[in-house]
Protein backbone atom coordinates (compact mmCIF):
# COMPACT_ATOMS: atom_id res chain seq x y z
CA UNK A 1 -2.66 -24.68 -29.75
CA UNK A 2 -3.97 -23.07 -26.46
CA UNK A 3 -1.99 -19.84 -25.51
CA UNK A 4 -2.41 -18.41 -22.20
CA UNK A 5 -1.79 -14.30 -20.79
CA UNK A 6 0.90 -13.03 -18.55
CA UNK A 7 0.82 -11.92 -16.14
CA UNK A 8 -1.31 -15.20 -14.46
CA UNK A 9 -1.98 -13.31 -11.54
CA UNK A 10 -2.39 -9.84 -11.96
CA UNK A 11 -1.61 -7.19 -9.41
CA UNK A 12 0.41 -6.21 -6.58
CA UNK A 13 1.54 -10.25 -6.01
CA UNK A 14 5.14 -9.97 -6.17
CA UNK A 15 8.04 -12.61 -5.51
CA UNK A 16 6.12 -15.63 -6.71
CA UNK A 17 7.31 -19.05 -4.79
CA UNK A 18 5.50 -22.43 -6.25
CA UNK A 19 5.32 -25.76 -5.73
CA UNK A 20 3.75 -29.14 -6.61
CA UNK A 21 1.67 -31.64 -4.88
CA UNK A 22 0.35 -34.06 -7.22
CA UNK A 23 -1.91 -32.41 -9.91
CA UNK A 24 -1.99 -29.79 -7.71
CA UNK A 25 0.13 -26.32 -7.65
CA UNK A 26 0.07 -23.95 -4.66
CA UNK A 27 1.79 -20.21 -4.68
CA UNK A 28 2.40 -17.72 -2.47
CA UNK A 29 3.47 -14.25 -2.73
CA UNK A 30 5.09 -11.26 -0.80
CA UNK A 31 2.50 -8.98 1.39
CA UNK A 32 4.79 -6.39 2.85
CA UNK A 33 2.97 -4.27 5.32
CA UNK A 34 -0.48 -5.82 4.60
CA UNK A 35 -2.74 -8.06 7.07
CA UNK A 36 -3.32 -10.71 6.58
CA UNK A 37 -0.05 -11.88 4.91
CA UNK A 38 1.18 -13.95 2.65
CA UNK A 39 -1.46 -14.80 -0.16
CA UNK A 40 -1.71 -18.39 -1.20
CA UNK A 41 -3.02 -19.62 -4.46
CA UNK A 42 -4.46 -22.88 -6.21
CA UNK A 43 -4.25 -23.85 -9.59
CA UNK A 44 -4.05 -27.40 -11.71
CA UNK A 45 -2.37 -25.88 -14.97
CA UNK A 46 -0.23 -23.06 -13.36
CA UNK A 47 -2.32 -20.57 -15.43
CA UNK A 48 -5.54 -20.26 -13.81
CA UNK A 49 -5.11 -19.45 -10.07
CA UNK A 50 -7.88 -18.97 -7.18
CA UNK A 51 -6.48 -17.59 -3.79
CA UNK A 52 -7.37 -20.01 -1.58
CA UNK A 53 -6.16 -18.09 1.65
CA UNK A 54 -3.45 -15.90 3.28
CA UNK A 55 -0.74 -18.11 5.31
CA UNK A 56 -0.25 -15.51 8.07
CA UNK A 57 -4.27 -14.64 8.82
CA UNK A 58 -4.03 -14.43 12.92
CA UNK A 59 -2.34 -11.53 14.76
CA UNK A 60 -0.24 -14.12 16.52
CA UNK A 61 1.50 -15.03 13.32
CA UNK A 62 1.82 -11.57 12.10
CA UNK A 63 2.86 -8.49 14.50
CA UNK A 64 3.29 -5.71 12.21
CA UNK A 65 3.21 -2.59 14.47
CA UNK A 66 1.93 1.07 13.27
CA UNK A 67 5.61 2.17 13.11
CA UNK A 68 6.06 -0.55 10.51
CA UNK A 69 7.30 1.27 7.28
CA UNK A 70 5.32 0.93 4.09
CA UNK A 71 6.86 -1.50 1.94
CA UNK A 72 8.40 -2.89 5.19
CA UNK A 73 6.63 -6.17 6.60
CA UNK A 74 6.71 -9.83 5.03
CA UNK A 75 9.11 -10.45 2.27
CA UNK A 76 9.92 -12.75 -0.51
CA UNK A 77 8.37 -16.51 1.00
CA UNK A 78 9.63 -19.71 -0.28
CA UNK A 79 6.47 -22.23 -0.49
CA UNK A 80 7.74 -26.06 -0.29
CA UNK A 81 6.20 -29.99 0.33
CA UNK A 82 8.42 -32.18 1.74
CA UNK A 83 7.39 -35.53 3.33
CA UNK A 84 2.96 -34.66 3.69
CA UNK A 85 3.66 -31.28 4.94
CA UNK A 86 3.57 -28.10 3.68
CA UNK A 87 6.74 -25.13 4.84
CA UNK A 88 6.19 -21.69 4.30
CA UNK A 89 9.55 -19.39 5.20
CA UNK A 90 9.39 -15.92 5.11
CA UNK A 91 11.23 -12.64 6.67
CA UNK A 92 9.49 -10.22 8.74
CA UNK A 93 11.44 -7.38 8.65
CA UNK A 94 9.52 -5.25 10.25
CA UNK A 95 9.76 -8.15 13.38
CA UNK A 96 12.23 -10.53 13.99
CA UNK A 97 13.38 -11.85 10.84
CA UNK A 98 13.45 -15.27 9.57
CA UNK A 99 10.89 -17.78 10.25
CA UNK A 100 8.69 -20.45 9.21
CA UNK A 101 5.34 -21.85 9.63
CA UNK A 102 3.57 -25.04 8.65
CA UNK A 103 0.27 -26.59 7.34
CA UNK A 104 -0.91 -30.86 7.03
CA UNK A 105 -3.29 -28.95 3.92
CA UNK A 106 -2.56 -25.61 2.38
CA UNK A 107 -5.81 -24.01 3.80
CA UNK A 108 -4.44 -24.58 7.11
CA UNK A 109 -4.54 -23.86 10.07
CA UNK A 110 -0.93 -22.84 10.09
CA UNK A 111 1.47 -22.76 12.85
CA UNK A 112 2.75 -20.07 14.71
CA UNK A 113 5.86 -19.02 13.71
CA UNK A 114 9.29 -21.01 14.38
CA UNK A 115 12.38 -18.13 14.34
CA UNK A 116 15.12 -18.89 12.47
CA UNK A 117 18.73 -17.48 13.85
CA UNK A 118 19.86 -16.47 10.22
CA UNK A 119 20.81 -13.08 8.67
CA UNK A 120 19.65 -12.37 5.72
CA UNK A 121 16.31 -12.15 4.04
CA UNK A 122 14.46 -14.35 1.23
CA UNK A 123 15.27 -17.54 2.63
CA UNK A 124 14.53 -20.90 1.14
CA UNK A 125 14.04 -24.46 2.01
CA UNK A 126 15.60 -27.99 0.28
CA UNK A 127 15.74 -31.24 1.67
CA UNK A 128 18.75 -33.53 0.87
CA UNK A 129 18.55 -37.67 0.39
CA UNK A 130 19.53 -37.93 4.17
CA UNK A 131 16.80 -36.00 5.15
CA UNK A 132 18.48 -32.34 5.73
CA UNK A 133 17.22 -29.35 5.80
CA UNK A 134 18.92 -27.28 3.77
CA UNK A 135 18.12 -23.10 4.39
CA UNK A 136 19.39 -20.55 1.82
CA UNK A 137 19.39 -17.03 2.05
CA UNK A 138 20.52 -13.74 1.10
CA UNK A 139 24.39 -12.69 -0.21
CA UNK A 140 24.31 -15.61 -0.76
CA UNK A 141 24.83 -18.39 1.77
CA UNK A 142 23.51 -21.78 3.17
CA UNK A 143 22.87 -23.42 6.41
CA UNK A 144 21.53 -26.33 7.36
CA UNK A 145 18.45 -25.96 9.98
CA UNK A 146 16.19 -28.03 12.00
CA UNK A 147 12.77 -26.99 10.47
CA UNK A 148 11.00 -28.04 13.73
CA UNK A 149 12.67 -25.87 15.97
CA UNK A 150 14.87 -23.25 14.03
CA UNK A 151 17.83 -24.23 15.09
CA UNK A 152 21.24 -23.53 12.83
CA UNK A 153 23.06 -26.84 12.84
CA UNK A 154 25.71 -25.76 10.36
CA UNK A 155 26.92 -22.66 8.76
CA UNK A 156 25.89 -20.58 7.21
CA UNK A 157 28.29 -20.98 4.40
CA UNK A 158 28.85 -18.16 2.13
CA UNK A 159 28.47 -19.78 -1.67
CA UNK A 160 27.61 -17.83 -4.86
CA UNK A 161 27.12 -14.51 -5.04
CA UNK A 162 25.93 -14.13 -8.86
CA UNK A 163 27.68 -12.63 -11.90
CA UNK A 164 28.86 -9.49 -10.05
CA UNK A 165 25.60 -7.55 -10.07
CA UNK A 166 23.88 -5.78 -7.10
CA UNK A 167 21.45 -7.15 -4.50
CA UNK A 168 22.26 -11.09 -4.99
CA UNK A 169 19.03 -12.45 -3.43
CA UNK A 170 16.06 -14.73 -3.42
CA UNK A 171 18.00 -17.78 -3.53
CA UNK A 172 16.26 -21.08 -4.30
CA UNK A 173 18.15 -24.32 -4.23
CA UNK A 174 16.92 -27.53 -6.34
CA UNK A 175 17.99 -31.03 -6.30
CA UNK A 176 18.02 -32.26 -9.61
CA UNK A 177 19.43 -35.32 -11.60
CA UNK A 178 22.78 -35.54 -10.02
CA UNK A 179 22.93 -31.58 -9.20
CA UNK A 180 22.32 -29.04 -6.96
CA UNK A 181 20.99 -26.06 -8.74
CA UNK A 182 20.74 -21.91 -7.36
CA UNK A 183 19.53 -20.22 -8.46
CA UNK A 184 18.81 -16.44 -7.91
CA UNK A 185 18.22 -12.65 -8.83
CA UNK A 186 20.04 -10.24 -8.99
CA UNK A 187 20.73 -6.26 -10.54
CA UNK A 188 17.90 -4.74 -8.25
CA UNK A 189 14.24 -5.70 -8.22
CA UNK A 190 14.19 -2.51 -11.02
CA UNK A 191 14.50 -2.68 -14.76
CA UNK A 192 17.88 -4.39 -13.97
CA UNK A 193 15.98 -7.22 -12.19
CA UNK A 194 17.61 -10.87 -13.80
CA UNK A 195 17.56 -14.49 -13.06
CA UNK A 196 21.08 -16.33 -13.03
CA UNK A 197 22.07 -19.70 -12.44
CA UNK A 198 25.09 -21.89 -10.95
CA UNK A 199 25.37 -25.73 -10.09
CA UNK A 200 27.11 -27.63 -7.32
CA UNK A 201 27.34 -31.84 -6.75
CA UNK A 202 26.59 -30.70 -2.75
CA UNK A 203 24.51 -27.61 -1.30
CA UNK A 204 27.70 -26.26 0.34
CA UNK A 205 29.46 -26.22 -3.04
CA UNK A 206 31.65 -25.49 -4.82
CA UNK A 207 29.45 -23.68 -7.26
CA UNK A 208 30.04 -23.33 -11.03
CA UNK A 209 27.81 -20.70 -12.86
CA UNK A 210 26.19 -21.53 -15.60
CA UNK A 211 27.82 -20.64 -19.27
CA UNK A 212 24.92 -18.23 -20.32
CA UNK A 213 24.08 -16.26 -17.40
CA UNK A 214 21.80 -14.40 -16.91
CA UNK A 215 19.22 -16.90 -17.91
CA UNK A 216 16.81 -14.20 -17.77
CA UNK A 217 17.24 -10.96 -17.98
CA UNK A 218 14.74 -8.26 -20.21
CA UNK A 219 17.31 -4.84 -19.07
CA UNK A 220 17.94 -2.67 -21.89
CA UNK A 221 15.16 -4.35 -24.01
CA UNK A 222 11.94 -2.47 -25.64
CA UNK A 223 9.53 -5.46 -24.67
CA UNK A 224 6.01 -4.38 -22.72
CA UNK A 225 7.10 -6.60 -19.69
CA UNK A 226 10.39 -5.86 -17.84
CA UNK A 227 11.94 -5.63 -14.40
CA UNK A 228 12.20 -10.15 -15.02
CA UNK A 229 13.23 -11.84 -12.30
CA UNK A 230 12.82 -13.48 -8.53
CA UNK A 231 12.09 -17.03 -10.32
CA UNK A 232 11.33 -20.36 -8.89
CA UNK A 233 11.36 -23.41 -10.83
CA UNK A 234 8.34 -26.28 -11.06
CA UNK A 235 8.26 -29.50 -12.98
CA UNK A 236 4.58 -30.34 -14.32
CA UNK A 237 3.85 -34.37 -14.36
CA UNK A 238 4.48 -34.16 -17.91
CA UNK A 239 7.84 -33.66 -17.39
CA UNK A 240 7.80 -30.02 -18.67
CA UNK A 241 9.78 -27.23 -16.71
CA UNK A 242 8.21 -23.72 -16.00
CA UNK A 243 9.51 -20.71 -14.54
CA UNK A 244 7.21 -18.50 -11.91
CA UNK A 245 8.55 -15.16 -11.90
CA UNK A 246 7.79 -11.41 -11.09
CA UNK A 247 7.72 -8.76 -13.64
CA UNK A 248 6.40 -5.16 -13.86
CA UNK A 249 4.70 -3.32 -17.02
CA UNK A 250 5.07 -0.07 -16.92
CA UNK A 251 2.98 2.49 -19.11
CA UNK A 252 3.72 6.31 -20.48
CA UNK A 253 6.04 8.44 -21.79
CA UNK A 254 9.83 8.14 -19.79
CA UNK A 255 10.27 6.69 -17.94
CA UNK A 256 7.17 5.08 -17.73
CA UNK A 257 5.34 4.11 -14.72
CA UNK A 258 4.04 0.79 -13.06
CA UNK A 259 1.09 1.13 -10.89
CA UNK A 260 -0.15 -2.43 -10.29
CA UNK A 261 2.95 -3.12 -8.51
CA UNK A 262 4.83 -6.23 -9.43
CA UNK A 263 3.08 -9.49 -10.84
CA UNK A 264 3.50 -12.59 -11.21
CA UNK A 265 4.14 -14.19 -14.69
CA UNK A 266 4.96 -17.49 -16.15
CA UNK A 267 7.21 -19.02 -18.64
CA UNK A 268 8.55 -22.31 -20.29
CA UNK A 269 11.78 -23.73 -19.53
CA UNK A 270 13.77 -25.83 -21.72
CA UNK A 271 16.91 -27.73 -20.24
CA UNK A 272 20.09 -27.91 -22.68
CA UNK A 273 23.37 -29.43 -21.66
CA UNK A 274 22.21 -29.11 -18.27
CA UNK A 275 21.13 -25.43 -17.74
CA UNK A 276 17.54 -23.84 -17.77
CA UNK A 277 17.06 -21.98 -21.24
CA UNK A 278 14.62 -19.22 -21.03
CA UNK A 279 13.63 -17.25 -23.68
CA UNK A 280 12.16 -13.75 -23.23
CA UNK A 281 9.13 -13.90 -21.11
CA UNK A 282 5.88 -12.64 -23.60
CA UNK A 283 2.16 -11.13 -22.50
CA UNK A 284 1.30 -14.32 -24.54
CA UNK A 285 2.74 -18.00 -24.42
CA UNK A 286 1.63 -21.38 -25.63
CA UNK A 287 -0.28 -23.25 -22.84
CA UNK A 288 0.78 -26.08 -20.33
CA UNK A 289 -0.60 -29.35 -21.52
CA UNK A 290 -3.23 -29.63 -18.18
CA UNK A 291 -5.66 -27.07 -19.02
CA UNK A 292 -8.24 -25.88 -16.25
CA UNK A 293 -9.91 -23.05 -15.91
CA UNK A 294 -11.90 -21.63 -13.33
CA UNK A 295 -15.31 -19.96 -13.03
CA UNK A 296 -15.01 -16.04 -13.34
CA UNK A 297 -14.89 -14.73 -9.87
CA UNK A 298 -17.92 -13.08 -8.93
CA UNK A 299 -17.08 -9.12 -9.37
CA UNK A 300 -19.37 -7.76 -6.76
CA UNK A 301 -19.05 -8.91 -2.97
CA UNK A 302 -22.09 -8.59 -1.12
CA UNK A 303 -21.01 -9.05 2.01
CA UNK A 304 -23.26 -11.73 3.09
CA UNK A 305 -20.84 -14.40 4.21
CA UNK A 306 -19.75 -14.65 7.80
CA UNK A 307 -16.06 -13.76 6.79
CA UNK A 308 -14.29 -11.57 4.74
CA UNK A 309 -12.82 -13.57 1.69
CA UNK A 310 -8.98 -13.91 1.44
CA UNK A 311 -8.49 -10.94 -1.14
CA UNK A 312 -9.42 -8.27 1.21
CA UNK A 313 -6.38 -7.42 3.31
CA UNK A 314 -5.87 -3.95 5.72
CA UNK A 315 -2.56 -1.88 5.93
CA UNK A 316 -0.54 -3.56 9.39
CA UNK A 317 -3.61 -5.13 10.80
CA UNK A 318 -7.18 -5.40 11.35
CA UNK A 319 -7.69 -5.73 14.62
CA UNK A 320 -11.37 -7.07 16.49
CA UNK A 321 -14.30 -4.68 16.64
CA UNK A 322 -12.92 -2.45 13.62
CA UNK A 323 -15.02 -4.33 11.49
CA UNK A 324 -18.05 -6.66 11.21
CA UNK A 325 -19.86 -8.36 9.17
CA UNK A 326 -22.74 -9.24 11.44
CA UNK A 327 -23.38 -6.25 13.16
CA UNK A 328 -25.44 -5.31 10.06
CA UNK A 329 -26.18 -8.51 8.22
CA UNK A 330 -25.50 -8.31 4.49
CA UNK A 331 -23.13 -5.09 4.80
CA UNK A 332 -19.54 -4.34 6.14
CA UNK A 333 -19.67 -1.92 8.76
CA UNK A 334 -16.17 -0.39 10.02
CA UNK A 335 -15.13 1.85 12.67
CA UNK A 336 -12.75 4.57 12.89
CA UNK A 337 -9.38 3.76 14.58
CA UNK A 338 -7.48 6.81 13.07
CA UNK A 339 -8.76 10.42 11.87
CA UNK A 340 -6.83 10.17 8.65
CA UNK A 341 -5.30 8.27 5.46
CA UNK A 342 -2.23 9.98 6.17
CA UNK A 343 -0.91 8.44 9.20
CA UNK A 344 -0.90 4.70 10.11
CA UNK A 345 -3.48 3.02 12.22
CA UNK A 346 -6.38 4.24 10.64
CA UNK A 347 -9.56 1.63 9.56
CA UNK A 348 -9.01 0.54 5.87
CA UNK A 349 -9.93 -2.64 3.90
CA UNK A 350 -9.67 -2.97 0.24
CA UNK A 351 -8.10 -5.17 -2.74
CA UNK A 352 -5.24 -5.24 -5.18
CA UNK A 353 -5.73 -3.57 -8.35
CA UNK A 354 -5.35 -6.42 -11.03
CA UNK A 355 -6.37 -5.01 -14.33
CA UNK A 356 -4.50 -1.91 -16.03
CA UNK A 357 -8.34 -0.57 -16.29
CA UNK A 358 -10.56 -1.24 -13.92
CA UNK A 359 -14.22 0.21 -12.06
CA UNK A 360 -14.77 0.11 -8.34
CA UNK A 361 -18.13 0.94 -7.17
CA UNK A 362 -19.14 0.60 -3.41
CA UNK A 363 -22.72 1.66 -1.78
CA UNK A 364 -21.96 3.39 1.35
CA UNK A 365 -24.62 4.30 4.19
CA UNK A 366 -22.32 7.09 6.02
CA UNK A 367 -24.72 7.61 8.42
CA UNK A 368 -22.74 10.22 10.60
CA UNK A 369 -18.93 9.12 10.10
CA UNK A 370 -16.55 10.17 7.50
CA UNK A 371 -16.08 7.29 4.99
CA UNK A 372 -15.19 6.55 1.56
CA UNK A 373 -13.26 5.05 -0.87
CA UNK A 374 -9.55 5.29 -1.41
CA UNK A 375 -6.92 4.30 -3.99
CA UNK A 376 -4.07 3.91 -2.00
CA UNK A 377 0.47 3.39 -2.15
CA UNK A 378 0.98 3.87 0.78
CA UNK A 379 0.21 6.99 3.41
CA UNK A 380 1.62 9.85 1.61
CA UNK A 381 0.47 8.49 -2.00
CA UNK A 382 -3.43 8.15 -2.09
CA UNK A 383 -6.72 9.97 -4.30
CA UNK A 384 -9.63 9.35 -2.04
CA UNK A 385 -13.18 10.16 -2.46
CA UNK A 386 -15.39 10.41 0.78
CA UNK A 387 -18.65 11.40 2.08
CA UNK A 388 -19.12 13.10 5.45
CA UNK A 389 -22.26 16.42 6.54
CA UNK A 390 -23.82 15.96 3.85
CA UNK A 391 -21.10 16.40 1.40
CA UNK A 392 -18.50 14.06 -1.30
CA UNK A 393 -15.06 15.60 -1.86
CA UNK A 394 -12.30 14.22 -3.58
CA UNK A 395 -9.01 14.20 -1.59
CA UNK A 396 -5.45 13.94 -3.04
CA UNK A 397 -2.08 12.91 -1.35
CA UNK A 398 1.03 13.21 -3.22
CA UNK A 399 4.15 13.55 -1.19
CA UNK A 400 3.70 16.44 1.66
CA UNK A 401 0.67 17.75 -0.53
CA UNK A 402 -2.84 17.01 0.97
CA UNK A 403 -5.41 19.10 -1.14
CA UNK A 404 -9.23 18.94 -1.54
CA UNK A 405 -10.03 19.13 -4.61
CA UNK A 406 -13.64 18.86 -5.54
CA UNK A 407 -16.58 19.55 -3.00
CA UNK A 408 -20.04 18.59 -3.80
CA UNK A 409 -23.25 18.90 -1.67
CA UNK A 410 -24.89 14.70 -1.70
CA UNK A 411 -28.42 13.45 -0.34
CA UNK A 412 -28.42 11.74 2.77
CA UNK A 413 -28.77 7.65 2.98
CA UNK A 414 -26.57 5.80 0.88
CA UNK A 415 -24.58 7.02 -1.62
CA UNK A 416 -22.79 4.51 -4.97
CA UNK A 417 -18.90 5.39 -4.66
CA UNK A 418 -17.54 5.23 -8.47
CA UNK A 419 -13.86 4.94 -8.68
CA UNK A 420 -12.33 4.39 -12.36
CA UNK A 421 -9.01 4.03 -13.96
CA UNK A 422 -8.66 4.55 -17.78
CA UNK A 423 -4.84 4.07 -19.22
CA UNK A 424 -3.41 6.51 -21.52
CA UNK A 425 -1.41 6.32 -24.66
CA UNK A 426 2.26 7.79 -24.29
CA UNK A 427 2.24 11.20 -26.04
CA UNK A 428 6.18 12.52 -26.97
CA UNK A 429 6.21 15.97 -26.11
CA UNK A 430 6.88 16.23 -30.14
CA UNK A 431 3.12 15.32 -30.52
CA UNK A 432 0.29 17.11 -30.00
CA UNK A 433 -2.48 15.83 -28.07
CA UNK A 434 -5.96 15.51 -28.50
CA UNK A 435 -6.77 17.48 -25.39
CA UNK A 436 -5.69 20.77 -24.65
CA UNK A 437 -3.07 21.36 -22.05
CA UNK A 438 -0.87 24.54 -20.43
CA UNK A 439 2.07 25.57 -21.65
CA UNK A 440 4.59 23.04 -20.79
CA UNK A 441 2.90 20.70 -19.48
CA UNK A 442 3.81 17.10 -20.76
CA UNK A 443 1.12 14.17 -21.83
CA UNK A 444 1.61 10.33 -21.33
CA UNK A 445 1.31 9.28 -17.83
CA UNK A 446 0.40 5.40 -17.40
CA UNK A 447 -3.69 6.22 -16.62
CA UNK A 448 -6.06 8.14 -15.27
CA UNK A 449 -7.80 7.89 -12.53
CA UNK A 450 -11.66 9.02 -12.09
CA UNK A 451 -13.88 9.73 -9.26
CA UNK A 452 -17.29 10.29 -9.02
CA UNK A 453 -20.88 9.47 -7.54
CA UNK A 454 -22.85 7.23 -9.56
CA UNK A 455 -25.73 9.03 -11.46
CA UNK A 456 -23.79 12.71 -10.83
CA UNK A 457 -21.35 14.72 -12.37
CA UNK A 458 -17.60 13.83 -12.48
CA UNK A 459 -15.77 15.08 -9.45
CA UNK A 460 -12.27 14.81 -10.37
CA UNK A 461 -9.60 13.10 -13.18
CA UNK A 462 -6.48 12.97 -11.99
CA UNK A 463 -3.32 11.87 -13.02
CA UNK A 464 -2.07 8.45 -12.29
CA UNK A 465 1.52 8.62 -12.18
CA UNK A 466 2.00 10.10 -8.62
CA UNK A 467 0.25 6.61 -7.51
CA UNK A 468 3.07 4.98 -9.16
CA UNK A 469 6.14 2.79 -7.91
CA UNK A 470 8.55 5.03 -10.16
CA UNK A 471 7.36 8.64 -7.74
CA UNK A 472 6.21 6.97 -4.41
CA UNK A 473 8.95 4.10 -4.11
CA UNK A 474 8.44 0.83 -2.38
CA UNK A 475 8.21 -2.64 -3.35
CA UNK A 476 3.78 -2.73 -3.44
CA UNK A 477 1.27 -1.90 -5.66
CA UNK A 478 -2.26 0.02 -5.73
CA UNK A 479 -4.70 -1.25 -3.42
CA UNK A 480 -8.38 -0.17 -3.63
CA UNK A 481 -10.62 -0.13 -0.80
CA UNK A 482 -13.54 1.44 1.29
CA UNK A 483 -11.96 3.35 4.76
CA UNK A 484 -13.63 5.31 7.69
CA UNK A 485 -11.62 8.12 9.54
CA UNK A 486 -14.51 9.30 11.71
CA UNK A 487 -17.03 7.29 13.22
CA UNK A 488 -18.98 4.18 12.04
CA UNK A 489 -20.15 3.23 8.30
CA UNK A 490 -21.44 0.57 6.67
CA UNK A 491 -20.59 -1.04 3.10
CA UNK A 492 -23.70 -2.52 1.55
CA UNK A 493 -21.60 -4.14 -1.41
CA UNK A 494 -17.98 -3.41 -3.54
CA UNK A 495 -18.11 -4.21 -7.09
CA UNK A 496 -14.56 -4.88 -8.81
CA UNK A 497 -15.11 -4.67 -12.94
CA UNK A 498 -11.91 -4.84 -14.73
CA UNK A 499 -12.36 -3.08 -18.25
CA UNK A 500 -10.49 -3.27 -21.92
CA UNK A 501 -6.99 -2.15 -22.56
């Protein structure tokens, strides 16, 4: 029997929304304060996934001005097909709010955005027999739209508000057999995260929750994978239900930290007296019956293509003549827009960190800028390692704390960035470790995180638990990338290796 790994897409790809086309399945996923926004996947077997593109990719889709909070932005999009077209709703809450956008073929182009007069965030789409459009959202409460211009026809209705637990959201409603189903989440996107269910003969209600709620729910539990929940639902064509979900797996001693942000699993569903069963959602299931796998992604981009593939995304924006690919052919030259990492608006592009362990090497030509690489939260929460007169220092951010912390003198011409991250086994403070350490001082944070020039010495290994969700907050993940705060530079390739747990 094949058996396939959660998470399916690895990473800071929270908030998972899927649905079916065919043979075909198409996901997209949260982006918060990240440009371009709204990643959106491919897959035939709902295992193997290849982004295929990012929904929101023009500045006249996505506004997301310097002011815009990290972890503020695009949340929680509900992907849907109804009648040859592909809908993609979304809140930008950072903007305006609700709004959707549309697509005759998932690569696009995509419409501008149609505004939606609805409180609320997460909202959803459903169609009904007659042809209504059926928009959930939020607390939790319906209203039927016009999807062509955002207009509120009716409601909305307040419906089902869960079991009682906090933060009822990211409705999604489903018309099956006879039923309406909605589902939600609900106890905080935290380790009280859960999926619960209720079930109405009409999408206004009443509502009657299901028997065994939560359907999902890993709180309290010792399993690797926790924080379950933000599901939608997807029948395969062999009649087989699955559950696409978010879920977090955090690493160290307590209370443990999750770096990567949250993922995106998957799980069966089995249907008994007419409720979703879900059991508890394992780093390894048996396999859908389609079974297609991809080619392994290339792990080093070049930079020779006239456009940046859809992985590489910038915090807010990335606006024309910051970078280019063509103004040195075969390398990815950037320039400055901000003096430092620590504020917004500076010149950043760089990718999610998939893999618990991973190595990120980049060749920079610095030239005369101030450039590097940077593993980045969010402003306040970064390790950076840069080049600029003739030097490479390694630069760490952690809260209101901006220190140097390694200074090295490096050859001019281009230099090999190495940035690595090694996990760590949770030491009790009962145990001793294998490596010294001061008085007091407590082992077992979820990795490490290493920077250094290839072919020198080691500049720095520093803890990485203050580039965690637990100490920085937010709802995003790690994202590695190559930056310039001074100047122009130029990236002659970025190599992404993940390594062994």
């Amino acid at each position: 029997m094949r058996t396939y790994d959660n998470p399916v897409i690895g990473g800071f790809h929270p908030d998972p929304s899927v649905c079916r086309v065919g043979e075909d399945y198409y996901l997209v996923c949260s982006s918060f304060e990240y440009f371009p926004g709204v990643p959106l996947f491919h897959s035939r077997d709902l295992v193997h996934w290849r982004q295929i593109g990012n929904v929101l990719d023009r500045p006249g889709q996505l506004e997301l001005p310097d002011d815009t909070v990290a972890s503020g932005g695009i949340y929680a999009p509900t992907l849907r097909h109804h009648d040859g077209r592909f809908y993609m709703i979304t809140t930008n809450v950072s903007g305006d709010g609700n709004f959707l956008a549309t697509a005759d073929r998932p690569e696009g182009p995509w419409s501008d955005p149609v505004w939606i007069d609805l409180p609320g965030i997460d909202p959803d789409l459903a169609w009904d027999d007659d042809g209504n459009c059926w928009c959930a959202v939020s607390g939790v409460r319906v209203a039927r739209i016009d999807p062509g211009t955002g207009k509120v026809l009716e409601g909305p209705v307040p419906v089902w508000s869960g079991t009682g637990l906090q933060h009822p959201e990211a409705p999604h409603l489903y018309r099956i057999g006879d039923w309406w189903y909605l589902m939600l989440a609900e106890g905080g996107t935290a380790h009280g995260h859960s999926v619960s269910i209720a079930r109405a003969r009409d999408p206004r209600g009443p509502y009657e929750p299901a028997p065994a709620n939560p359907v999902l729910s890993h709180s309290g539990t010792d399993l690797p994978v926790q924080s379950t929940g933000h599901a939608d639902l997807v029948q395969a064509p062999d009649g087989s239900w699955w559950m696409m979900l978010l879920a977090t797996r955090p690493r160290g001693f307590f209370p443990s930290f999750h770096v990567l942000g949250r993922e995106t699993f998957l799980t069966p569903v089995e249907w008994v007296d007419g409720w979703p069963r879900v059991g508890p959602v394992r780093e390894r299931h048996p396999a859908p019956a389609a079974w297609h796998p991809l080619e392994v992604a290339p792990e080093r981009d070049d930079f020779d293509a006239g456009h940046l593939a859809p992985y590489w995304i910038s915090p807010r924006r990335r606006p024309e003549g910051t970078w280019s690919l063509s103004e040195r052919p075969g390398w990815l030259t950037l320039h400055a827009t901000g003096d430092s990492l620590d504020r917004p608006g500076h010149t950043f592009v760089g990718r999610r960190q998939q893999h618990p362990q991973c190595r990120v090497t980049a060749r920079l030509d610095p030239g005369n800028a101030r450039a590097g690489l940077s593993v980045r939260l969010d402003e306040a929460h970064h390790y950076d390692v840069e080049v600029a007169g003739g030097e490479v220092s390694v630069v760490a951010r952690i809260g209101p704390v901006r220190q140097c912390l390694a200074r090295r003198s490096v050859s001019s011409g281009p230099v090999t960035l190495v940035v690595e991250v090694r996990t760590t086994s949770p030491v009790p403070p009962t145990v001793t470790s294998s490596r010294e350490q001061a008085p007091g001082v407590r082992a077992g944070g979820p990795d490490t995180v290493v920077l250094s020039v290839a072919g020198g010495e080691l500049l720095a290994e520093l803890d990485g638990r203050y580039l965690s969700t637990e100490v920085a907050g937010g709802f995003t993940g790690r994202v590695i990338g190559m930056y310039v705060t001074e100047g122009s530079a130029s990236f002659d390739w970025f190599a992404y290796t993940p390594s062994g747990s």
